[in-house]
Every structure is written in C-alpha cells, then in structure tokens.
C-alpha atoms as a PDB file:
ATOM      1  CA  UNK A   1     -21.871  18.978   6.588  1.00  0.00           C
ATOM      2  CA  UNK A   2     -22.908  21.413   9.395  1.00  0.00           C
ATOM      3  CA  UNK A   3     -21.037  21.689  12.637  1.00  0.00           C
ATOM      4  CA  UNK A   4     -23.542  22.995  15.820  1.00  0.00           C
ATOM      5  CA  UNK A   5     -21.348  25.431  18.069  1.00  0.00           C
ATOM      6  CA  UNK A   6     -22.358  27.147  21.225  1.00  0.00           C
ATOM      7  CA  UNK A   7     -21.190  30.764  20.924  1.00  0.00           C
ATOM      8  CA  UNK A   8     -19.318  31.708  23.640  1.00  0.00           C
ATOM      9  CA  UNK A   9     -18.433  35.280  23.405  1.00  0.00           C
ATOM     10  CA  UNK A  10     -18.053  38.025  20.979  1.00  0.00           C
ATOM     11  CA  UNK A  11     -15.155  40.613  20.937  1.00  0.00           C
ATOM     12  CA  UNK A  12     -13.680  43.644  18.888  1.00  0.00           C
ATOM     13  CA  UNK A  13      -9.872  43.734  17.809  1.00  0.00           C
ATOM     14  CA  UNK A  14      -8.978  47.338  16.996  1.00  0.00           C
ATOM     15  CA  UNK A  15      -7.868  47.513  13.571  1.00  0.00           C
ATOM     16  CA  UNK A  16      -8.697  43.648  12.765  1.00  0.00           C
ATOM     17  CA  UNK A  17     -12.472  43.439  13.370  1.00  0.00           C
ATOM     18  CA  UNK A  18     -15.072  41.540  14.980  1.00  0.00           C
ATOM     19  CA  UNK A  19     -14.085  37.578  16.268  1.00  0.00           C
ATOM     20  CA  UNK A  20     -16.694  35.231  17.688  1.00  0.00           C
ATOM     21  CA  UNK A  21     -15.253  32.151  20.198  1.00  0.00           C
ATOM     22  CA  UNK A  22     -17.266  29.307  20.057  1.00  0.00           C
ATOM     23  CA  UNK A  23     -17.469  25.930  21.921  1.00  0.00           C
ATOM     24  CA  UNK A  24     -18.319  22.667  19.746  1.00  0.00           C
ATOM     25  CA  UNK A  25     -21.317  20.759  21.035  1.00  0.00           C
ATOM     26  CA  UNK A  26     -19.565  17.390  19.455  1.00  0.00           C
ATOM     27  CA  UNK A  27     -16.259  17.459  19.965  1.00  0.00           C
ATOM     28  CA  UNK A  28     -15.504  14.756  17.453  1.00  0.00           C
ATOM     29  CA  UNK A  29     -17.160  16.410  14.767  1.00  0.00           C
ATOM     30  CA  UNK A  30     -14.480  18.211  12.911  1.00  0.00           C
ATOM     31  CA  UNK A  31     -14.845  21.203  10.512  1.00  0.00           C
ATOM     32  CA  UNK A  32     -12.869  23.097   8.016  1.00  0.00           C
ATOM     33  CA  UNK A  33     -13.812  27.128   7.002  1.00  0.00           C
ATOM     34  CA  UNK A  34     -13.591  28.172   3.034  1.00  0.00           C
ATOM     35  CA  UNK A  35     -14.994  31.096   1.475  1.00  0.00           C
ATOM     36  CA  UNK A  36     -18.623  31.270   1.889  1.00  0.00           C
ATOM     37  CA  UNK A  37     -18.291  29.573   4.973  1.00  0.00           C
ATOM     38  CA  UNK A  38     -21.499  30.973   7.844  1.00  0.00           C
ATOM     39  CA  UNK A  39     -21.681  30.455  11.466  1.00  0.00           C
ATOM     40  CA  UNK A  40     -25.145  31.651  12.428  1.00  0.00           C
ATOM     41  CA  UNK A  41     -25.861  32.999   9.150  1.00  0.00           C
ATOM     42  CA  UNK A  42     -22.972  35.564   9.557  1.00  0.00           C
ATOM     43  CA  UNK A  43     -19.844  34.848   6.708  1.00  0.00           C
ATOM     44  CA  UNK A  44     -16.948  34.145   8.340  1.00  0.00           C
ATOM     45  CA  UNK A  45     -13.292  35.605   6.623  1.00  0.00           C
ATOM     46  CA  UNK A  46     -11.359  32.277   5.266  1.00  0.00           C
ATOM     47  CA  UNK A  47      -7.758  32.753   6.641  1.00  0.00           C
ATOM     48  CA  UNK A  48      -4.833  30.076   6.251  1.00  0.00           C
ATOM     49  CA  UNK A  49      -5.426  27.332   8.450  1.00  0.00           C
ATOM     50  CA  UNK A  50      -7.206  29.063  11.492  1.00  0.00           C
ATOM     51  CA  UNK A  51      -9.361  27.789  12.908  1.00  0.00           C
ATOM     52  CA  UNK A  52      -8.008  24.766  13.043  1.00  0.00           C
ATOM     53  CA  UNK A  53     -10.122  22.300  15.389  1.00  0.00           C
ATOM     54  CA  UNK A  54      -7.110  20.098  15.664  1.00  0.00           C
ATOM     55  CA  UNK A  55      -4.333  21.570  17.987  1.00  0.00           C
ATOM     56  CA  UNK A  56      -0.513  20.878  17.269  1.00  0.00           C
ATOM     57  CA  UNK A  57      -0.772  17.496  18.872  1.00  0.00           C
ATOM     58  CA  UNK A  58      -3.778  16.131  17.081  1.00  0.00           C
ATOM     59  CA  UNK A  59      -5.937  16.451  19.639  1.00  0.00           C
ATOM     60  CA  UNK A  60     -10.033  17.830  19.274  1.00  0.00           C
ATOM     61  CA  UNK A  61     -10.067  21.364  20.541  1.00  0.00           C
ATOM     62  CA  UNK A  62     -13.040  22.286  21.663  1.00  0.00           C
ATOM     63  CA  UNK A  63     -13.437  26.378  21.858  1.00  0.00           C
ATOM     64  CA  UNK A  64     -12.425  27.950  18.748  1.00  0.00           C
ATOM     65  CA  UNK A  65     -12.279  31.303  17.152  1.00  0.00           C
ATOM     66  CA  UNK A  66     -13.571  32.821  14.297  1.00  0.00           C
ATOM     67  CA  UNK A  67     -13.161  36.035  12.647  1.00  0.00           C
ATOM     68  CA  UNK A  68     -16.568  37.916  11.100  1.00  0.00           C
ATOM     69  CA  UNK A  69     -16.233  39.127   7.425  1.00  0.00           C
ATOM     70  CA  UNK A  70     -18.531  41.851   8.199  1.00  0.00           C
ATOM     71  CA  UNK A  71     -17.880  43.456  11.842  1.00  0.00           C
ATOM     72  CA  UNK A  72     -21.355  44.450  11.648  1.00  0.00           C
ATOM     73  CA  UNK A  73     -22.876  41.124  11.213  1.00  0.00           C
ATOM     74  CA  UNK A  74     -22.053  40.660  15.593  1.00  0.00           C
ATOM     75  CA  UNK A  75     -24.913  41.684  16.961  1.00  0.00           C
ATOM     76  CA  UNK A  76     -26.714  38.824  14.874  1.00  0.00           C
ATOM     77  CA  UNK A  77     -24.827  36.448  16.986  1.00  0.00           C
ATOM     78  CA  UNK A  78     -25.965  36.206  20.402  1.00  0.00           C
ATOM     79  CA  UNK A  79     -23.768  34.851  23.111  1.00  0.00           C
ATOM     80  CA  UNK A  80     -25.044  31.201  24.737  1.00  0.00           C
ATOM     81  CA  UNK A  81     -27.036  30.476  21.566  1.00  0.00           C
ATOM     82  CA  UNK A  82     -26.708  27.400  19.310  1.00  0.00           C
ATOM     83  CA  UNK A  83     -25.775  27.988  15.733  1.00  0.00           C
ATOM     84  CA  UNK A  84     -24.765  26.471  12.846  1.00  0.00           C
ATOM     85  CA  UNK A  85     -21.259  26.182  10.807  1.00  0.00           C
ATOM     86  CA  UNK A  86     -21.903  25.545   7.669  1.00  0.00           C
ATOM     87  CA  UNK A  87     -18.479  24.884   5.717  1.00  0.00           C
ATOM     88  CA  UNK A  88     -18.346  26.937   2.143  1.00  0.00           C
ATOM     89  CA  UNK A  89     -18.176  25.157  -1.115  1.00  0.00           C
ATOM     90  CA  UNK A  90     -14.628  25.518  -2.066  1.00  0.00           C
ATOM     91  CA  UNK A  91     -11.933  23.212  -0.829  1.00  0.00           C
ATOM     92  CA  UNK A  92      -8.835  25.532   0.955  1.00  0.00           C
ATOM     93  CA  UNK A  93      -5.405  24.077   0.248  1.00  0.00           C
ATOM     94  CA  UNK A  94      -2.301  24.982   1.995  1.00  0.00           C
ATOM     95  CA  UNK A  95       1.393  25.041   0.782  1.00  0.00           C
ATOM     96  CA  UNK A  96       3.199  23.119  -0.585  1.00  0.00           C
ATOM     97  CA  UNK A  97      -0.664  21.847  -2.219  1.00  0.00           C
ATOM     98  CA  UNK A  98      -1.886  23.662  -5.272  1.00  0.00           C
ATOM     99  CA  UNK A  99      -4.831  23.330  -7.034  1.00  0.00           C
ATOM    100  CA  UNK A 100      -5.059  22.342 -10.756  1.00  0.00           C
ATOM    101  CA  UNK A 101      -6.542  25.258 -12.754  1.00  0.00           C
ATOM    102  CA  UNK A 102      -8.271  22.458 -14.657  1.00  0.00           C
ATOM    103  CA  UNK A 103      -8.896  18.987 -14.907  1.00  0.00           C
ATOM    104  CA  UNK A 104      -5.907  17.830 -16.027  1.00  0.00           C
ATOM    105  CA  UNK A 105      -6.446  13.737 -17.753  1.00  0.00           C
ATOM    106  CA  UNK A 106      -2.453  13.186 -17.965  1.00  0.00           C
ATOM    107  CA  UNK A 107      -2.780  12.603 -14.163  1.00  0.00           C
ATOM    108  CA  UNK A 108      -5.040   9.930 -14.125  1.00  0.00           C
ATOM    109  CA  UNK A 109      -4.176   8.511 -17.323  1.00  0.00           C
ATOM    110  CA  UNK A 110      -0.837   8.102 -15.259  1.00  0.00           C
ATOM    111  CA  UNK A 111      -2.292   7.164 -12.475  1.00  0.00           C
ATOM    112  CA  UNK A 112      -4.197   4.081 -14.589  1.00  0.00           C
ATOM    113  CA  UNK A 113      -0.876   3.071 -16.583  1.00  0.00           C
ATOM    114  CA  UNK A 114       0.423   2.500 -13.094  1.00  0.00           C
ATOM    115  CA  UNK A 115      -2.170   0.693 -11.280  1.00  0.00           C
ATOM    116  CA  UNK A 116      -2.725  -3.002 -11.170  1.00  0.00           C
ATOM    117  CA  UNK A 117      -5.584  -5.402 -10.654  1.00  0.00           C
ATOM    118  CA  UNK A 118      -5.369  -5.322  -6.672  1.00  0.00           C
ATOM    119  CA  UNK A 119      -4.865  -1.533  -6.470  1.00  0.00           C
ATOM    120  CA  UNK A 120      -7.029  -0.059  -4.090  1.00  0.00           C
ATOM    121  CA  UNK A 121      -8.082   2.632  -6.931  1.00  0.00           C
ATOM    122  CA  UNK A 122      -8.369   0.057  -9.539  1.00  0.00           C
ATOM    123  CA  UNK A 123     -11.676   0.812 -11.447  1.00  0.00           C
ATOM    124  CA  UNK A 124     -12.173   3.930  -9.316  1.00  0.00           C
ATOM    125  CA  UNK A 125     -13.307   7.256 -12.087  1.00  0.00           C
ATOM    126  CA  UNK A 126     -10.968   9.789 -10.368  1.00  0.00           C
ATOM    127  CA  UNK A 127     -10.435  13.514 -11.414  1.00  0.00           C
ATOM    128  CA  UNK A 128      -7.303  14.841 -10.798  1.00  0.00           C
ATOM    129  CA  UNK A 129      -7.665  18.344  -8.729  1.00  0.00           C
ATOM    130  CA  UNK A 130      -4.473  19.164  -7.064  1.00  0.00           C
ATOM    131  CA  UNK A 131      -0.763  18.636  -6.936  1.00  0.00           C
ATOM    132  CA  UNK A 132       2.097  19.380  -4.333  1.00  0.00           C
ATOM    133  CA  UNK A 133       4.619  21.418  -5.369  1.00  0.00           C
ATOM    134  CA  UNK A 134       7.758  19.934  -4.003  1.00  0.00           C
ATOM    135  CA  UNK A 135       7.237  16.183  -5.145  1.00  0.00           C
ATOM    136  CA  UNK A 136       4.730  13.630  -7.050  1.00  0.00           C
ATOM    137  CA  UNK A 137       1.881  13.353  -4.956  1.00  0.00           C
ATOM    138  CA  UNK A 138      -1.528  14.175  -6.539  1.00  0.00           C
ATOM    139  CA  UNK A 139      -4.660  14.815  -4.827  1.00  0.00           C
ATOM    140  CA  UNK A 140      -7.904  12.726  -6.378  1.00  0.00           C
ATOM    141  CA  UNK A 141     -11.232  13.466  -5.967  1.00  0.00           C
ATOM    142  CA  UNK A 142     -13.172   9.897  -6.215  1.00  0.00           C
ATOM    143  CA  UNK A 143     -16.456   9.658  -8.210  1.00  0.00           C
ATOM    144  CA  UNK A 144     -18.986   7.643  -7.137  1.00  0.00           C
ATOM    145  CA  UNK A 145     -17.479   5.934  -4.248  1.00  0.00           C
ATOM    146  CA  UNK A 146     -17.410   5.759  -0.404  1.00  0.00           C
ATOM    147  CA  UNK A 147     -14.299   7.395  -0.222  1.00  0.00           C
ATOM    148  CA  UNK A 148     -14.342  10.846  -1.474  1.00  0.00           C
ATOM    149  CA  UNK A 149     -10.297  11.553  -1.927  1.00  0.00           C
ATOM    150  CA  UNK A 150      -7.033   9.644  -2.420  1.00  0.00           C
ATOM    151  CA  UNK A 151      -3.578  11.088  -2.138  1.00  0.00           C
ATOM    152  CA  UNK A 152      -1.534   8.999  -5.175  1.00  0.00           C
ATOM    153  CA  UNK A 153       2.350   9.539  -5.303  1.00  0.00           C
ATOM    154  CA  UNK A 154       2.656   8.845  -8.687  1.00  0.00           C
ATOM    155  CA  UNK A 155       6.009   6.865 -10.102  1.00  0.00           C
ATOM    156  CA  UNK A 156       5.431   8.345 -13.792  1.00  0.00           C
ATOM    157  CA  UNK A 157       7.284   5.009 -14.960  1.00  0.00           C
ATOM    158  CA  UNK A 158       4.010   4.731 -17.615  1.00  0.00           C
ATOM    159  CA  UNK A 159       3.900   0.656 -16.773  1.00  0.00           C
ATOM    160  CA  UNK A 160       1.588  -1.189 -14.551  1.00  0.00           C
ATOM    161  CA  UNK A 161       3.850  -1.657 -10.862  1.00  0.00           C
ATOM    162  CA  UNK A 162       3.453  -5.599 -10.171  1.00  0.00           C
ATOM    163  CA  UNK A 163       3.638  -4.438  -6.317  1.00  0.00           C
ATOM    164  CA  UNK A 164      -0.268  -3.284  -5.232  1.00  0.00           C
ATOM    165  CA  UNK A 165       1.114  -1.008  -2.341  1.00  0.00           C
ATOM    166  CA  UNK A 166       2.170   0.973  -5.765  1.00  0.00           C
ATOM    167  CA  UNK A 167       1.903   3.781  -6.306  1.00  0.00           C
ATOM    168  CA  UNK A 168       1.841   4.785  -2.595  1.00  0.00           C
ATOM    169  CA  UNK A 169      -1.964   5.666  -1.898  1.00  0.00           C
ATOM    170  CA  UNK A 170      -3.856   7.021   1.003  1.00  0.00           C
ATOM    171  CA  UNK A 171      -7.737   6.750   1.238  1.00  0.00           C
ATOM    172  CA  UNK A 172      -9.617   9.786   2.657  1.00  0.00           C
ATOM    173  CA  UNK A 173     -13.347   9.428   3.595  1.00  0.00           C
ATOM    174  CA  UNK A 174     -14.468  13.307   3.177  1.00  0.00           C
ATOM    175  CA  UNK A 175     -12.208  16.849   2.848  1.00  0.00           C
ATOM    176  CA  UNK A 176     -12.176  17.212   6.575  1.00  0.00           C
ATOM    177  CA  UNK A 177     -10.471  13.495   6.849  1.00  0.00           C
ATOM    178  CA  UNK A 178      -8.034  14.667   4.142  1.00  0.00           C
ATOM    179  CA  UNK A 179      -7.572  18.368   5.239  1.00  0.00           C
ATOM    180  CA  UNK A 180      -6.877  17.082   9.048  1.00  0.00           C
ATOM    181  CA  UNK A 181      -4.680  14.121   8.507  1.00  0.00           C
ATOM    182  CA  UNK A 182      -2.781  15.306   5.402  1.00  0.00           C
ATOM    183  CA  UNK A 183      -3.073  19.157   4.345  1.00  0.00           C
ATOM    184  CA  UNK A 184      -2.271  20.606   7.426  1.00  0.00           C
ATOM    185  CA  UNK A 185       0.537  18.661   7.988  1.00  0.00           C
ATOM    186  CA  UNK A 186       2.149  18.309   4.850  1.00  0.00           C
ATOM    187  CA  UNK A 187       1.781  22.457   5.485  1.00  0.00           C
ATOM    188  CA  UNK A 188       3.361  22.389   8.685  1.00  0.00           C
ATOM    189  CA  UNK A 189       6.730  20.212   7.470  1.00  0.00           C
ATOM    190  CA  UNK A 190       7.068  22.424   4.364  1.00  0.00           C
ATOM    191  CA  UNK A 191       7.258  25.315   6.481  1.00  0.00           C
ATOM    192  CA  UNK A 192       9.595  23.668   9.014  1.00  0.00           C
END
C-alpha cells in the first residue's frame, strides 16, 4: 500500500549521500521501507529500522527522513510536491527475527498438532516464514484470510493443548501492523 508524503526538503551529507525529509499527509497511515522501496519514483537505500514512523514512545511521527540510493536521483524530487511511497516487495526483519530460507512444513505441522478446535488459527493454511532466534516464537504468514500474519510461540509438546489461549498467538492485520507492534520491539529488548 502507498503512503502520500509532502517532501519537505532535500539535503547532501558529505560522505553519506543525498537524504530527502518528508511530512506524511495521513498521519495514521503507517509505512515500512524494504529494498525496492520508491518515494517519487526515486529508490530509497533500505537501512535497519530507519525510518521508523513510530518514535520510541509509540507515537505517529509525522516528518521523516529518507536516504536516496542514487544521490543523483534528487533533483527528481522537488521540494513542496506530493509523492508517493511505495513500500518494496520484501518483508525487512530485525534481530533477534530471521527469516526461513524455505518453507519449512515441521512448523506448521507443529503448529496443527498443537492447536485445538477453538484456536484462533484453527483451519487457518499458514506458511511458516520466520523464526526468532532466542526462543519459540514463529512468524506465520496466513493464506486466504483477513489477517495476513500471526506470531505462534510454539510449545513443541506434539499434542493438541486443551487450553485455546495455547499456544500463545497474536493476530496481525498486514506487515506494517506486525512490523510496528512486534518487530521493532522485540528488536529493541534484544538489544537492551
């Protein structure tokens, strides 16, 4: 989904390149930049979790910086017009998240040994795309459903748990949803 941004300004860092600040027209749209991600047509440089339109206390911000992949690209951006983010097509994960190098079925073969009747994922088709690193949590992407991603904390006990709040599951409507409420701070108390 596209993200309309009013550029602000455009400046040079020596040695780092060409940055664009923009100001969000909707301030409760969120956004998320991946490789291949444009603003204007220009390709933006995909770099940890800047720019993050979330500050440190949850809240929107609403001027943000990006950086240009090609410093040349500026003078297609012109300041006080309206352009368009357009997020790239591959999902950025932060530490301690990894992705899967495949689809991998012993994770949701797990995940439906574990499952009961009342689950919330119960009869959901789920592929299996990432994992954290430091504990059992598994990131699912949802096929053909509302919800496009659900964070499972799997048990690995291989029976069905009689208890429906298991395993521990958290819906996510879209990637920003998920990359907002859950990557970046999963990131943030790794690194803490």
């Amino acid at each position: 989904m596209s993200v309309k941004l009013k550029i602000e300004s455009i400046f040079k860092v020596t040695n780092r390149g060409q940055y664009v600040i923009a100001k969000r027209l909707d301030p409760k749209q969120n956004f998320y930049v991946t490789k291949k991600s444009f603003l204007g047509g220009v390709e933006l440089t995909e770099y940890l979790d800047i720019p993050r339109s979330i500050d440190e206390n949850g809240e929107q911000r609403d001027i943000v910086a990006f950086h240009l992949k090609n410093p040349n690209d500026a003078i297609k951006l012109i300041p006080n017009s309206i352009v368009e983010l357009i997020p790239g097509d591959e999902l950025q994960l932060l530490e301690p998240w990894y992705s899967l190098p495949d689809i991998d079925p012993r994770f949701g073969e797990e995940l439906y040994l574990e499952i009961s009747k009342d689950h919330i994922l119960y009869g959901e088709k789920v592929n299996a795309i990432a994992r954290r690193q430091d504990n059992d949590d598994v990131l699912f992407e949802l096929i053909d459903s509302k919800n496009k991603y659900a964070v499972v904390h799997l048990t690995w006990k291989s029976k069905i748990e009689n208890d429906p709040n298991y395993p521990k599951t958290e819906i996510f409507k879209n990637w920003l949803d998920l990359y907002n409420k859950r990557i970046v701070s999963d990131h943030d108390l790794f690194n803490t």
